[in-house]
C-alpha atoms as a PDB file:
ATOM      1  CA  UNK A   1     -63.608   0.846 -19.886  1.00  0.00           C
ATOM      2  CA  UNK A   2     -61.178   1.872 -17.358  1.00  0.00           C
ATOM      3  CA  UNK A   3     -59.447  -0.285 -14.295  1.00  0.00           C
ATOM      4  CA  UNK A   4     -61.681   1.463 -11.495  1.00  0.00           C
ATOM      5  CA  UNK A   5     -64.818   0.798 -13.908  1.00  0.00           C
ATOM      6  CA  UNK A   6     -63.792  -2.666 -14.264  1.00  0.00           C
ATOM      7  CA  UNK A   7     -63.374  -3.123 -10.156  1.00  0.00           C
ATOM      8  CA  UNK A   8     -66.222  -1.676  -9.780  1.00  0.00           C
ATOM      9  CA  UNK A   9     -68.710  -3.843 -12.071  1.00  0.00           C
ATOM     10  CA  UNK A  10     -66.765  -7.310 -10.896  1.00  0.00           C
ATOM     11  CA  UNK A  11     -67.275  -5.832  -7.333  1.00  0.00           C
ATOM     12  CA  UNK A  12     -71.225  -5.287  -7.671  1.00  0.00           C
ATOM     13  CA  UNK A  13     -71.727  -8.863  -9.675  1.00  0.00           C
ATOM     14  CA  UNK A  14     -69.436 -10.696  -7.118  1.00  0.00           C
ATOM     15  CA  UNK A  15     -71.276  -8.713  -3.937  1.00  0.00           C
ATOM     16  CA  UNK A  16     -74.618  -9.251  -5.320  1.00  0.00           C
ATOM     17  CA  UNK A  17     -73.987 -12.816  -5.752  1.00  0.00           C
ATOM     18  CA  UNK A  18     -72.357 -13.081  -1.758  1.00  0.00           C
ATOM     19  CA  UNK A  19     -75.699 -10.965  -0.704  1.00  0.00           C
ATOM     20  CA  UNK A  20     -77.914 -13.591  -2.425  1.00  0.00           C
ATOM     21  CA  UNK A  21     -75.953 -16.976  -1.166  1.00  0.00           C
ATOM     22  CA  UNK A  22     -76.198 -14.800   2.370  1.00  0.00           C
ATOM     23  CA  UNK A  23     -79.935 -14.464   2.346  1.00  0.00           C
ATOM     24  CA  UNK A  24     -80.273 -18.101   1.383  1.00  0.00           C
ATOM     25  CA  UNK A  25     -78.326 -19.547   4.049  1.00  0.00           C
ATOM     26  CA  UNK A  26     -80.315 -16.969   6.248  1.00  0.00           C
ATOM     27  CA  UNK A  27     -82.773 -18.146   5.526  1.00  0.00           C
ATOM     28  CA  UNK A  28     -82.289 -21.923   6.177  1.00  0.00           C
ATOM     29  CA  UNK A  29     -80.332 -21.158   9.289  1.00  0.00           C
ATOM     30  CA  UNK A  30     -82.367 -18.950  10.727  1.00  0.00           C
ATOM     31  CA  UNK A  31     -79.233 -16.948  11.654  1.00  0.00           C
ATOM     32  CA  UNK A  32     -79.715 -13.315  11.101  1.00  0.00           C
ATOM     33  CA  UNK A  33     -77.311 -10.393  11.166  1.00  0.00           C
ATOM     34  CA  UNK A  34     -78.356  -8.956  13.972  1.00  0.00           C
ATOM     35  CA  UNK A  35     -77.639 -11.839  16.452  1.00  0.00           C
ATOM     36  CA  UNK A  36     -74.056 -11.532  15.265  1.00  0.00           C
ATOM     37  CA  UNK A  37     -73.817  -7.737  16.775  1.00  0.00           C
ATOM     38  CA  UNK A  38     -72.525  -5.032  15.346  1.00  0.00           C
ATOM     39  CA  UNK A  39     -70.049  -5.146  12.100  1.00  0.00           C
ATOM     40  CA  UNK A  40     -67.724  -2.546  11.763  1.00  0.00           C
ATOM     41  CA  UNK A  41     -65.166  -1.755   8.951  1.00  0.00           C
ATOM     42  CA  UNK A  42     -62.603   0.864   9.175  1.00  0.00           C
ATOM     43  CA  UNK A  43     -60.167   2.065   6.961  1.00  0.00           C
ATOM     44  CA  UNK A  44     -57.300   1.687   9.390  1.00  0.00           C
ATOM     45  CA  UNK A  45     -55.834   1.130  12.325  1.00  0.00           C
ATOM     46  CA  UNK A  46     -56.514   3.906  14.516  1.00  0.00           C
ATOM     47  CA  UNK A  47     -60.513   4.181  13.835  1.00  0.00           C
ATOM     48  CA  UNK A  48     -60.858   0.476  14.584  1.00  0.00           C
ATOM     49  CA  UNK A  49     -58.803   0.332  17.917  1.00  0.00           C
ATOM     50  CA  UNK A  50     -61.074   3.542  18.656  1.00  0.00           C
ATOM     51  CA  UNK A  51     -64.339   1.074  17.393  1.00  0.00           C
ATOM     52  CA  UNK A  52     -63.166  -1.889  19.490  1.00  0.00           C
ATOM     53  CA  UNK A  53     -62.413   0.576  22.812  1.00  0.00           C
ATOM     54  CA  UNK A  54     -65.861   1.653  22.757  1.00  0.00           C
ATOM     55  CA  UNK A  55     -67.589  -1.044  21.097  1.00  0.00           C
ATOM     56  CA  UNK A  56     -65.920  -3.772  23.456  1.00  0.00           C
ATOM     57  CA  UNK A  57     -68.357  -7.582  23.168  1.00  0.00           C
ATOM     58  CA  UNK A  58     -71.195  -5.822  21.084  1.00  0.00           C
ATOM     59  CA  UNK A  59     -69.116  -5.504  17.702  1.00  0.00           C
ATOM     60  CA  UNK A  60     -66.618  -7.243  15.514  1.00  0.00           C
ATOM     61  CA  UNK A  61     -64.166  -4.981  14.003  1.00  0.00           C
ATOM     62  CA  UNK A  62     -62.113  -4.929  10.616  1.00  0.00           C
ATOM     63  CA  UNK A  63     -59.885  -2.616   9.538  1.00  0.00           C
ATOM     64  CA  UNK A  64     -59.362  -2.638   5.587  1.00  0.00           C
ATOM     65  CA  UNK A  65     -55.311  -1.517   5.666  1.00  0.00           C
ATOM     66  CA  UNK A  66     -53.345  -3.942   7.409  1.00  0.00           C
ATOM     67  CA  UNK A  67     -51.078  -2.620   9.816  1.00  0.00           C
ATOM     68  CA  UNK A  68     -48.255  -0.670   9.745  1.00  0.00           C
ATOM     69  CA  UNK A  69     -49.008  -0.410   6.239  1.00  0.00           C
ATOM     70  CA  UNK A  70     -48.505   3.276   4.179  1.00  0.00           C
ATOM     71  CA  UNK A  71     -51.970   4.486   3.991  1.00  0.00           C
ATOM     72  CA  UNK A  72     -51.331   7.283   1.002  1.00  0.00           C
ATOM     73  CA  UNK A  73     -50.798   4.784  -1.786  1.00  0.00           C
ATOM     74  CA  UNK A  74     -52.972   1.700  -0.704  1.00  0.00           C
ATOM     75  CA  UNK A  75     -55.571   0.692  -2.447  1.00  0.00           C
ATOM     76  CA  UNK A  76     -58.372  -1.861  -2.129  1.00  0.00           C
ATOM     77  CA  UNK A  77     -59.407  -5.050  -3.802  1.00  0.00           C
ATOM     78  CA  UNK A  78     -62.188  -6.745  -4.457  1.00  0.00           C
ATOM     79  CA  UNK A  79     -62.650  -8.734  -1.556  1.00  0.00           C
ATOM     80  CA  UNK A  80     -61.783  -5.569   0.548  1.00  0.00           C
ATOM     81  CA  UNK A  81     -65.053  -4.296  -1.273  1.00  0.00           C
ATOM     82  CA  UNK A  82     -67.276  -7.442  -0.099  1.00  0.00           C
ATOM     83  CA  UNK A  83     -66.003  -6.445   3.445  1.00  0.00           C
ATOM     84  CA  UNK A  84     -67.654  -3.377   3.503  1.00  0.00           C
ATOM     85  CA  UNK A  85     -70.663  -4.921   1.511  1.00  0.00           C
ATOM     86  CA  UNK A  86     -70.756  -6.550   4.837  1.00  0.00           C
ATOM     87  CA  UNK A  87     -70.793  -3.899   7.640  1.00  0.00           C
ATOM     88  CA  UNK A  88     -73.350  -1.886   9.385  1.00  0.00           C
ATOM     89  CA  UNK A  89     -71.160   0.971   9.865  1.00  0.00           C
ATOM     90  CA  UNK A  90     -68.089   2.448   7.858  1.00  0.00           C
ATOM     91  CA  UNK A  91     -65.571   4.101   9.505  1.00  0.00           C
ATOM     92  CA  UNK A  92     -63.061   6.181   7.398  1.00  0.00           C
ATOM     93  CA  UNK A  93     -60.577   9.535   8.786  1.00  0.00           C
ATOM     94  CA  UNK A  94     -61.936  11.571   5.702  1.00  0.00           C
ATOM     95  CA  UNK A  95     -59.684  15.164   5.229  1.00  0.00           C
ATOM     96  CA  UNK A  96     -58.228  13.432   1.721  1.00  0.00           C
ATOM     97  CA  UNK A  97     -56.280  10.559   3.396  1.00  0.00           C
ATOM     98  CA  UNK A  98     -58.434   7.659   1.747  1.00  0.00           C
ATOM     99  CA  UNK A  99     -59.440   8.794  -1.719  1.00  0.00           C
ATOM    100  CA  UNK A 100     -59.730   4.894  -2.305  1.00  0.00           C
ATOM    101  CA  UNK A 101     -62.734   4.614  -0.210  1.00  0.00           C
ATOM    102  CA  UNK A 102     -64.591   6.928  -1.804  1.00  0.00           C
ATOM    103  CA  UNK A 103     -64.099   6.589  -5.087  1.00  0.00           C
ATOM    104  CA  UNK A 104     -63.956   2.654  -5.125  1.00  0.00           C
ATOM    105  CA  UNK A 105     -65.641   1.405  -2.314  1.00  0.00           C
ATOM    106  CA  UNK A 106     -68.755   3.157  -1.701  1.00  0.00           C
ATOM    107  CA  UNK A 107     -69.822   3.755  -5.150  1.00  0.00           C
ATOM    108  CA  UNK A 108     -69.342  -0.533  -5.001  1.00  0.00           C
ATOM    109  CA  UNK A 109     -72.169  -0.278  -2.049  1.00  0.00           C
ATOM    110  CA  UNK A 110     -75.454   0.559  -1.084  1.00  0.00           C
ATOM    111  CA  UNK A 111     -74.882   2.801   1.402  1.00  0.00           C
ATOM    112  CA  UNK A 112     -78.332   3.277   2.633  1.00  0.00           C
ATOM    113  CA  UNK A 113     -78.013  -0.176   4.103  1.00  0.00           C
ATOM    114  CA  UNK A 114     -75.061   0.973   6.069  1.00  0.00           C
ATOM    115  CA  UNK A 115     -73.854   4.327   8.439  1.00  0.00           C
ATOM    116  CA  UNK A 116     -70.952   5.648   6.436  1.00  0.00           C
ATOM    117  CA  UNK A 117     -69.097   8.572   9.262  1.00  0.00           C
ATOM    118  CA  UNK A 118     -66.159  10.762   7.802  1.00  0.00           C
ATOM    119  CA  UNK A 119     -64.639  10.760  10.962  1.00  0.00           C
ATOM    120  CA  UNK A 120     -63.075  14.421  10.537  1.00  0.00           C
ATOM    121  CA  UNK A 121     -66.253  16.111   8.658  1.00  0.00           C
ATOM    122  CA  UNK A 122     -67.038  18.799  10.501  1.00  0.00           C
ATOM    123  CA  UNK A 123     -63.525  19.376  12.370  1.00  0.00           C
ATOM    124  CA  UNK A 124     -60.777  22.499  11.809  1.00  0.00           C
ATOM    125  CA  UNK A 125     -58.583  21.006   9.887  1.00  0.00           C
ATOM    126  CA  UNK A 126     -54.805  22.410   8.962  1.00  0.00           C
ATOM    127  CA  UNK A 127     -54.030  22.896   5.133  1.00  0.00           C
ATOM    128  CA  UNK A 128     -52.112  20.839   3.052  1.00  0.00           C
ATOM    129  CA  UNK A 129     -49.152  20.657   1.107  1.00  0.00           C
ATOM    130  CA  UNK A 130     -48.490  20.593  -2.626  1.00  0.00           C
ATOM    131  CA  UNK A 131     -50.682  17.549  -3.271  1.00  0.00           C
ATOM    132  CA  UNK A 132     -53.312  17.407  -0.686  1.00  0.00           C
ATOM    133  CA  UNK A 133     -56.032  20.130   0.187  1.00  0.00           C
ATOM    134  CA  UNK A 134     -56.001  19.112   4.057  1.00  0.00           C
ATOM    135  CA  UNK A 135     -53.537  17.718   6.449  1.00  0.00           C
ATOM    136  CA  UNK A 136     -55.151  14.173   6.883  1.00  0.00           C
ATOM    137  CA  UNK A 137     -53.198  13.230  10.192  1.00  0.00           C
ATOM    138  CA  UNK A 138     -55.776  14.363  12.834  1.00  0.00           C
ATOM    139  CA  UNK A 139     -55.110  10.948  14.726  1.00  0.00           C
ATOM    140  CA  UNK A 140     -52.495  11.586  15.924  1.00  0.00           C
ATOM    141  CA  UNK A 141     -53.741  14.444  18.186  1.00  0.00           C
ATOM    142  CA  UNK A 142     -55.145  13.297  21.526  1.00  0.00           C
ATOM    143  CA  UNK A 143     -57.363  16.071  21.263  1.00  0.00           C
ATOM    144  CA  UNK A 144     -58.297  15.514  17.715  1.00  0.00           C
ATOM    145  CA  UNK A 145     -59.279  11.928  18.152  1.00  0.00           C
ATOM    146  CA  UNK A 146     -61.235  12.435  20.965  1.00  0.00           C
ATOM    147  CA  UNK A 147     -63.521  14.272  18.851  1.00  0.00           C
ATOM    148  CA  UNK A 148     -63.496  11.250  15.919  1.00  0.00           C
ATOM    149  CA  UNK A 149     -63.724   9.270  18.680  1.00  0.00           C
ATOM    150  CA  UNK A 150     -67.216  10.701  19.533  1.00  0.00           C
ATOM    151  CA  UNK A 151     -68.296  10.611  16.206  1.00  0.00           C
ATOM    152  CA  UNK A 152     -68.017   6.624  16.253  1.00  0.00           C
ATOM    153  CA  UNK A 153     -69.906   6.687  19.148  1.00  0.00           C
ATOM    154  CA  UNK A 154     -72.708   8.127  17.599  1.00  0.00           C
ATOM    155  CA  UNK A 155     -72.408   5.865  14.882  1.00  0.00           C
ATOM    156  CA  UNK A 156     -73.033   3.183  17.193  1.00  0.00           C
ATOM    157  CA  UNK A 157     -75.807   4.488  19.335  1.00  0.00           C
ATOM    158  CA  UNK A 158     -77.233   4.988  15.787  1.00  0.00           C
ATOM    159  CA  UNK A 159     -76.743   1.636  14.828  1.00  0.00           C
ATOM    160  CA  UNK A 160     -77.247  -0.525  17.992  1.00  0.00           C
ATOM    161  CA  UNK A 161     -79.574   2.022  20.375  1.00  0.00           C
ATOM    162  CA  UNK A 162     -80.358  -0.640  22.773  1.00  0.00           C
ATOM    163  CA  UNK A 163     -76.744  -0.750  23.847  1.00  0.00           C
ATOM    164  CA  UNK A 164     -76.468   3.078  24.104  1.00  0.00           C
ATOM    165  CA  UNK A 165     -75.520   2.971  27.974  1.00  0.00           C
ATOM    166  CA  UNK A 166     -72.848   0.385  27.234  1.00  0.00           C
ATOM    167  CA  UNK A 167     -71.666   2.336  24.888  1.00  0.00           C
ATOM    168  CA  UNK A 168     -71.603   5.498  26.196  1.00  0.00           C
ATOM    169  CA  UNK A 169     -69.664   3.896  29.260  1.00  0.00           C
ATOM    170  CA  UNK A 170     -66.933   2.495  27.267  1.00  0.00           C
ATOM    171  CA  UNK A 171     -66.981   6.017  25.494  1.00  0.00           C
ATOM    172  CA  UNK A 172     -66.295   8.022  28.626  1.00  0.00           C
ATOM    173  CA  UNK A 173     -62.904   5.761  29.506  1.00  0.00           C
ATOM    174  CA  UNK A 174     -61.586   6.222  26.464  1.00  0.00           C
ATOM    175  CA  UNK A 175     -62.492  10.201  26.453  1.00  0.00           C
ATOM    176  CA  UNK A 176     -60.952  10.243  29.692  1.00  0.00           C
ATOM    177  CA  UNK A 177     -57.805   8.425  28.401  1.00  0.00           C
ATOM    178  CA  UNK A 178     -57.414  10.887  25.641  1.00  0.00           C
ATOM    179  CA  UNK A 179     -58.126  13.952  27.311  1.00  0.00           C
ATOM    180  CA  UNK A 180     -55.684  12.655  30.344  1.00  0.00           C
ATOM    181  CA  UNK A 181     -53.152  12.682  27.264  1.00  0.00           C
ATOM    182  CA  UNK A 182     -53.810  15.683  25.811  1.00  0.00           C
ATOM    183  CA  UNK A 183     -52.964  18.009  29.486  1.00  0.00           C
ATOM    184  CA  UNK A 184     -49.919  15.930  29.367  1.00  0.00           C
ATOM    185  CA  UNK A 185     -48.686  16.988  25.994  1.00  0.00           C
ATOM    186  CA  UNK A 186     -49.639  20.707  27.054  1.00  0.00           C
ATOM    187  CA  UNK A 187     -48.205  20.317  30.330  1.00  0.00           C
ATOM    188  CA  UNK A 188     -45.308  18.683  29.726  1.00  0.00           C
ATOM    189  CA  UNK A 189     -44.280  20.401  26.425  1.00  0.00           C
ATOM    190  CA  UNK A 190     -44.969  23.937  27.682  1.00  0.00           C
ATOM    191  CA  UNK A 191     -41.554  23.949  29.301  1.00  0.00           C
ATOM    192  CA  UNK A 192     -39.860  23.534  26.109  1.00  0.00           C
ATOM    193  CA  UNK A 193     -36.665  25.060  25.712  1.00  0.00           C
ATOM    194  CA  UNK A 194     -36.794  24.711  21.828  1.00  0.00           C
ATOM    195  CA  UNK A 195     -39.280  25.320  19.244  1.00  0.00           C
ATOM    196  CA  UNK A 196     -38.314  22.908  16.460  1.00  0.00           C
ATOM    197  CA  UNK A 197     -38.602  19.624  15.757  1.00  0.00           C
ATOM    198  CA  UNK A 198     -36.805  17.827  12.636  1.00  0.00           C
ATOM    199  CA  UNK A 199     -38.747  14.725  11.291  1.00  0.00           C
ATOM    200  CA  UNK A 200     -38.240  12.322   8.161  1.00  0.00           C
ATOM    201  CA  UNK A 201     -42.052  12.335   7.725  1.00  0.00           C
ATOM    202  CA  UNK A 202     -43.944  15.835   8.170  1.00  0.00           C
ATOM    203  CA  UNK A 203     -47.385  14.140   9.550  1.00  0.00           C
ATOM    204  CA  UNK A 204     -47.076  16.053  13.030  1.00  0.00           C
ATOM    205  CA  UNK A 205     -48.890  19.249  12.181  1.00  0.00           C
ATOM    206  CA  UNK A 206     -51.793  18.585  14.293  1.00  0.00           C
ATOM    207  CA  UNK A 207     -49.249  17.986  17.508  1.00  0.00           C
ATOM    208  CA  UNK A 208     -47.291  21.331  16.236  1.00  0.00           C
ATOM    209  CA  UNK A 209     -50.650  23.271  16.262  1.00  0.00           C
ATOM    210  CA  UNK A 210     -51.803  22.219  19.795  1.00  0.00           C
ATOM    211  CA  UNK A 211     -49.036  21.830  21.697  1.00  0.00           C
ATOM    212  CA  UNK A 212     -46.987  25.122  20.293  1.00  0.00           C
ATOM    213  CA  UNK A 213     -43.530  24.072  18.313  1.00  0.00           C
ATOM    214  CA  UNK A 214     -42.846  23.900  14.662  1.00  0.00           C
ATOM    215  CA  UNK A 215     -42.211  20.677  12.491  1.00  0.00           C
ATOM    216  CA  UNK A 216     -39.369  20.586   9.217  1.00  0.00           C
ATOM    217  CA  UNK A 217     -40.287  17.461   7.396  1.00  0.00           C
ATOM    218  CA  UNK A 218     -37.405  15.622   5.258  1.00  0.00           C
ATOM    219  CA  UNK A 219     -40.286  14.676   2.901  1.00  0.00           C
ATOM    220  CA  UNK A 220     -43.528  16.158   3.036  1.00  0.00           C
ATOM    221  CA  UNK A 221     -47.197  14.915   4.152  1.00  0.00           C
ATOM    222  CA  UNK A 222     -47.267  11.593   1.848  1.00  0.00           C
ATOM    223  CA  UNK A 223     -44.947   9.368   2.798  1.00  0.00           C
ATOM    224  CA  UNK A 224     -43.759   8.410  -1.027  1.00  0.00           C
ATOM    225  CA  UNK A 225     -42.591  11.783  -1.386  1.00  0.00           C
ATOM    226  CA  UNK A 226     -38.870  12.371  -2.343  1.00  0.00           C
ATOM    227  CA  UNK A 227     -36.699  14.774  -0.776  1.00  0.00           C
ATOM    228  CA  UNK A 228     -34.239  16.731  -2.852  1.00  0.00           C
ATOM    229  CA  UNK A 229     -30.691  17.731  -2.137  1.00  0.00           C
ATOM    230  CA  UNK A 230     -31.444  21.316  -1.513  1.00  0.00           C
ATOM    231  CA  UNK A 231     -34.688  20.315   1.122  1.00  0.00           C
ATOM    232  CA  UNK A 232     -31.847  18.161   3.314  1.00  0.00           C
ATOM    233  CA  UNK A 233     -29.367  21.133   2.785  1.00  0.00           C
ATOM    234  CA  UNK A 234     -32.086  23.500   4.147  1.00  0.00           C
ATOM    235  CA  UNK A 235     -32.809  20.952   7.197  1.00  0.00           C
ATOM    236  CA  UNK A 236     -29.030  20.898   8.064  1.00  0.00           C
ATOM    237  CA  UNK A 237     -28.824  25.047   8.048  1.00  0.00           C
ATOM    238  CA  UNK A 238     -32.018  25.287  10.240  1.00  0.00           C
ATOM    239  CA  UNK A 239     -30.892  22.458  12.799  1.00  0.00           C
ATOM    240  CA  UNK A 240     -27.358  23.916  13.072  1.00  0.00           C
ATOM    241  CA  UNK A 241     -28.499  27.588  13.548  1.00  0.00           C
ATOM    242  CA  UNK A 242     -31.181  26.203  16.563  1.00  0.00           C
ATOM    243  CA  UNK A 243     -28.746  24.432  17.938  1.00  0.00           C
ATOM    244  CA  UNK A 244     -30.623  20.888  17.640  1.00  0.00           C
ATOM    245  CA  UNK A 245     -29.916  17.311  16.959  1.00  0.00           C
ATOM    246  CA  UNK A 246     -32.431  15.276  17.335  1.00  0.00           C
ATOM    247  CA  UNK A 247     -34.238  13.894  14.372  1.00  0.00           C
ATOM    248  CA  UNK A 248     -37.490  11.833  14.600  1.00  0.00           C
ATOM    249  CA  UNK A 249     -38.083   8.743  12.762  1.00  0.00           C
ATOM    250  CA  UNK A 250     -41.285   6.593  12.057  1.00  0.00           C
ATOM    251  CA  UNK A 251     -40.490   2.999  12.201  1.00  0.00           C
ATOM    252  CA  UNK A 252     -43.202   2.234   9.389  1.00  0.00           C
ATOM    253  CA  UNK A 253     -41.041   3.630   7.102  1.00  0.00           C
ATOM    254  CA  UNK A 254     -37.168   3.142   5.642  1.00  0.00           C
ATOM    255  CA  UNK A 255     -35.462   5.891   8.020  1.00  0.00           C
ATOM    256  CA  UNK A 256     -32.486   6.495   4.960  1.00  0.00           C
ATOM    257  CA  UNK A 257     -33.548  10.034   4.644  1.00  0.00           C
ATOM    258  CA  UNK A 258     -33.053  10.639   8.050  1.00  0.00           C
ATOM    259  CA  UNK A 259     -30.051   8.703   8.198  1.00  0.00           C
ATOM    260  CA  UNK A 260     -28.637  11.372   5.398  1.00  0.00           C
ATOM    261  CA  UNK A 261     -29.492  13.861   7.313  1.00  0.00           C
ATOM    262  CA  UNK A 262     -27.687  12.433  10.477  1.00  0.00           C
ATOM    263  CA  UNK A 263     -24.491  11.864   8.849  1.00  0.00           C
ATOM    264  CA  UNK A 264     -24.743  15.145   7.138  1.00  0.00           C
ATOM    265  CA  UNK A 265     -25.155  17.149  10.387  1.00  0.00           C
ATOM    266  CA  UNK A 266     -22.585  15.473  12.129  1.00  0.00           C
ATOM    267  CA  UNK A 267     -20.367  16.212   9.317  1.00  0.00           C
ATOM    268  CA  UNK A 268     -21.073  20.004   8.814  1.00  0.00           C
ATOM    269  CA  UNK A 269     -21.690  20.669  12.693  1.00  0.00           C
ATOM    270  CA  UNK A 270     -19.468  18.433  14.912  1.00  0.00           C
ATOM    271  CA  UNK A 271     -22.402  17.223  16.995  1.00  0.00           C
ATOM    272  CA  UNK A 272     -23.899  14.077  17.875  1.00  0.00           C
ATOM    273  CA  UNK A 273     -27.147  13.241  16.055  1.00  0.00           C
ATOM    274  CA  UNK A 274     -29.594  11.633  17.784  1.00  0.00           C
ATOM    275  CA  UNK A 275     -32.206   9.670  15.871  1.00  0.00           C
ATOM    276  CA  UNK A 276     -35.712   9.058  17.819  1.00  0.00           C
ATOM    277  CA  UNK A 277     -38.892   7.387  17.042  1.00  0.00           C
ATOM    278  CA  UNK A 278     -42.302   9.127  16.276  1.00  0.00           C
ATOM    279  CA  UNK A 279     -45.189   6.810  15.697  1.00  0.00           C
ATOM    280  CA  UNK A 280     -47.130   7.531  13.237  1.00  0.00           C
ATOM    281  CA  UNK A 281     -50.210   5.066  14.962  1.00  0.00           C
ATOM    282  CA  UNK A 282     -51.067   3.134  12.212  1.00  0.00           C
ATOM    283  CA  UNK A 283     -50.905  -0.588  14.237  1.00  0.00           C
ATOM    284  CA  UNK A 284     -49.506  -1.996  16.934  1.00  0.00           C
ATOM    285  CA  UNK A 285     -45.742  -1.961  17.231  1.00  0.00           C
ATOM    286  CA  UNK A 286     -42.935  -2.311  19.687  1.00  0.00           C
ATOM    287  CA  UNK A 287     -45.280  -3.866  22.477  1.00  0.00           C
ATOM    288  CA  UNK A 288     -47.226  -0.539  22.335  1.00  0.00           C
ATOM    289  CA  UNK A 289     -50.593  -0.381  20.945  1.00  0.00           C
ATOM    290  CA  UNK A 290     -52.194   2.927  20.181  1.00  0.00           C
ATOM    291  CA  UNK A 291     -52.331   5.036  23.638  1.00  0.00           C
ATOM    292  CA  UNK A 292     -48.881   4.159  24.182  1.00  0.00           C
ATOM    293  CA  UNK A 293     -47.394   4.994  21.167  1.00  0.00           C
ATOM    294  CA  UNK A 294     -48.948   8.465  22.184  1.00  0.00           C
ATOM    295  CA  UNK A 295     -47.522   8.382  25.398  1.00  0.00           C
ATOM    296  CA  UNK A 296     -44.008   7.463  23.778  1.00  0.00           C
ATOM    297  CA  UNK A 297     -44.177   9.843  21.426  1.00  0.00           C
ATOM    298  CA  UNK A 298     -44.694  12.648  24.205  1.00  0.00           C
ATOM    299  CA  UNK A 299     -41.382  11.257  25.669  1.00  0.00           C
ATOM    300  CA  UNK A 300     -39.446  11.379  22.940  1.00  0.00           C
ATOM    301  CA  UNK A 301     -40.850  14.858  21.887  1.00  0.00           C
ATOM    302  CA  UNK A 302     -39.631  16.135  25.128  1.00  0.00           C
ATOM    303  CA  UNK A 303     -36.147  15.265  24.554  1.00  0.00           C
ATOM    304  CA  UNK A 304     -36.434  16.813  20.927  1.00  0.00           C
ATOM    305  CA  UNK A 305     -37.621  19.821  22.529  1.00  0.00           C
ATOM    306  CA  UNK A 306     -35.702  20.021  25.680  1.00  0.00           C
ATOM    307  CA  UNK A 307     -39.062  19.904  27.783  1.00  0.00           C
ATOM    308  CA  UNK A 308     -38.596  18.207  31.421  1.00  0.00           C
ATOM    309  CA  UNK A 309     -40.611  15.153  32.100  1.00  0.00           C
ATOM    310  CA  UNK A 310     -42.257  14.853  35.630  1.00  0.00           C
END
């Protein structure tokens, strides 16, 4: 018997003995799911501050990676397991970037007691690298998570119709938020002045597609990737010969890579580097929670791309 066979069976005999001590107490309370609203798990970050923006009072929200956490190479536990056991409606991005929740979580459940919404199924989605079939990082697209973003709301109209108008309000701000977002990104980054951007963690395609540049990654899609000597000697050729120094930087992860690649520029070119952040949106950081990281990461791409700001 393997480990993921093992996590699963202790998952099902632990769940099925929280499901049974649940309906007791039920039923001696007379407490009953419903009266508690909605319960929503999400894989991460971004789906649950989407969840909690539209869902607002009516729901209680959990997201399963904590944040600011690598999402590639987490994986869940047990109790993470009972947590979804738990929740009328599963939220995950889909596209490859939790292969966790599908192959140990909802095999663990009985999904017919629950909605389960792939939050990108259906969506054009940009191919992947080496290792992945997809580019995962729709998110961090205004324009692409509007459109997840409406998928939760049906998930919740689904779940909770007597709310629908509620709903559907809360819906509408958010869409409005997003799509205010997304003609600033085109607006603002159609007067670019360069076409490149240089970046330690190539998760950007979906901004690169929409808003008309092109992204060189130190490492590639997944985070745990390694670069190698000759990928950082490539970088420094194409940033020299376009005449740009800027390199972007998550903060979720060790910026080393790009601080090679700073040293190594200044070195072989003369110029000052300068190093910027690029959220990747996975939890709140810096006093910014998910909108503006967006709307920081619009200001920063502008000076990477020599775009004026109104």
């Amino acid at each position: 018997m393997n480990k993921k066979q093992k996590l699963f069976l202790v998952a099902v005999a632990v769940a099925c003995s929280v499901i049974l001590a649940g309906l007791t107490y039920g039923a001696l309370t007379g407490e009953s799911e419903g009266e508690a609203g909605t319960t929503i798990v999400a894989t991460f970050y971004p789906l649950a501050y989407v969840a909690e923006s539209i869902g607002g009072e009516k729901v209680s929200v959990h997201a399963l990676i904590p944040p600011n956490t690598e999402t590639h190479t987490w994986a869940p536990s047990t109790a993470d397991i009972l947590q979804a056991q738990d929740a009328d409606i599963l939220l995950y991005n889909g596209a490859g970037l939790e292969p966790w929740f599908e192959e140990d979580i909802l095999p663990a459940l009985d999904v017919g007691q629950r909605i389960v919404v792939d939050t990108t199924e259906g969506l054009t989605l940009l191919p992947g690298g080496e290792s992945e079939s997809y580019d995962p990082h729709t998110w961090l697209s205004p324009y692409m998570l509007r459109m997840q973003a409406e998928k939760v709301l049906s998930a919740l109209v689904e779940s909770d119709p007597a709310n629908a108008t509620y709903y559907s309000e809360r819906w509408t701000s958010l869409d409005e938020a997003l799509a205010s977002l997304d003609a600033s990104y085109n607006d603002t980054l159609s007067s670019s002045t360069k076409s490149a951007v240089f970046v330690s963690h190539a998760a950007y395609g979906y901004l690169a597609d929409r808003y008309g540049f092109t992204q060189y990654g130190i490492i590639g899609l997944s985070a745990d990737e390694e670069p190698s000597t000759s990928t950082i000697a490539t970088l420094v050729e194409q940033m020299t010969e376009s005449d740009t120094y800027v390199v972007f930087v998550d903060p979720v992860y060790r910026d080393d890579y790009a601080s090679t690649l700073e040293s190594s520029i200044e070195e072989q070119s003369g110029q000052e580097v300068t190093v910027l952040h690029l959220y990747l949106l996975v939890g709140s950081m810096d006093d910014l929670d998910l909108l503006g990281q967006m709307e920081q990461n619009l200001e920063n791409l502008a000076v990477g791309l020599g775009a004026s700001v109104a």
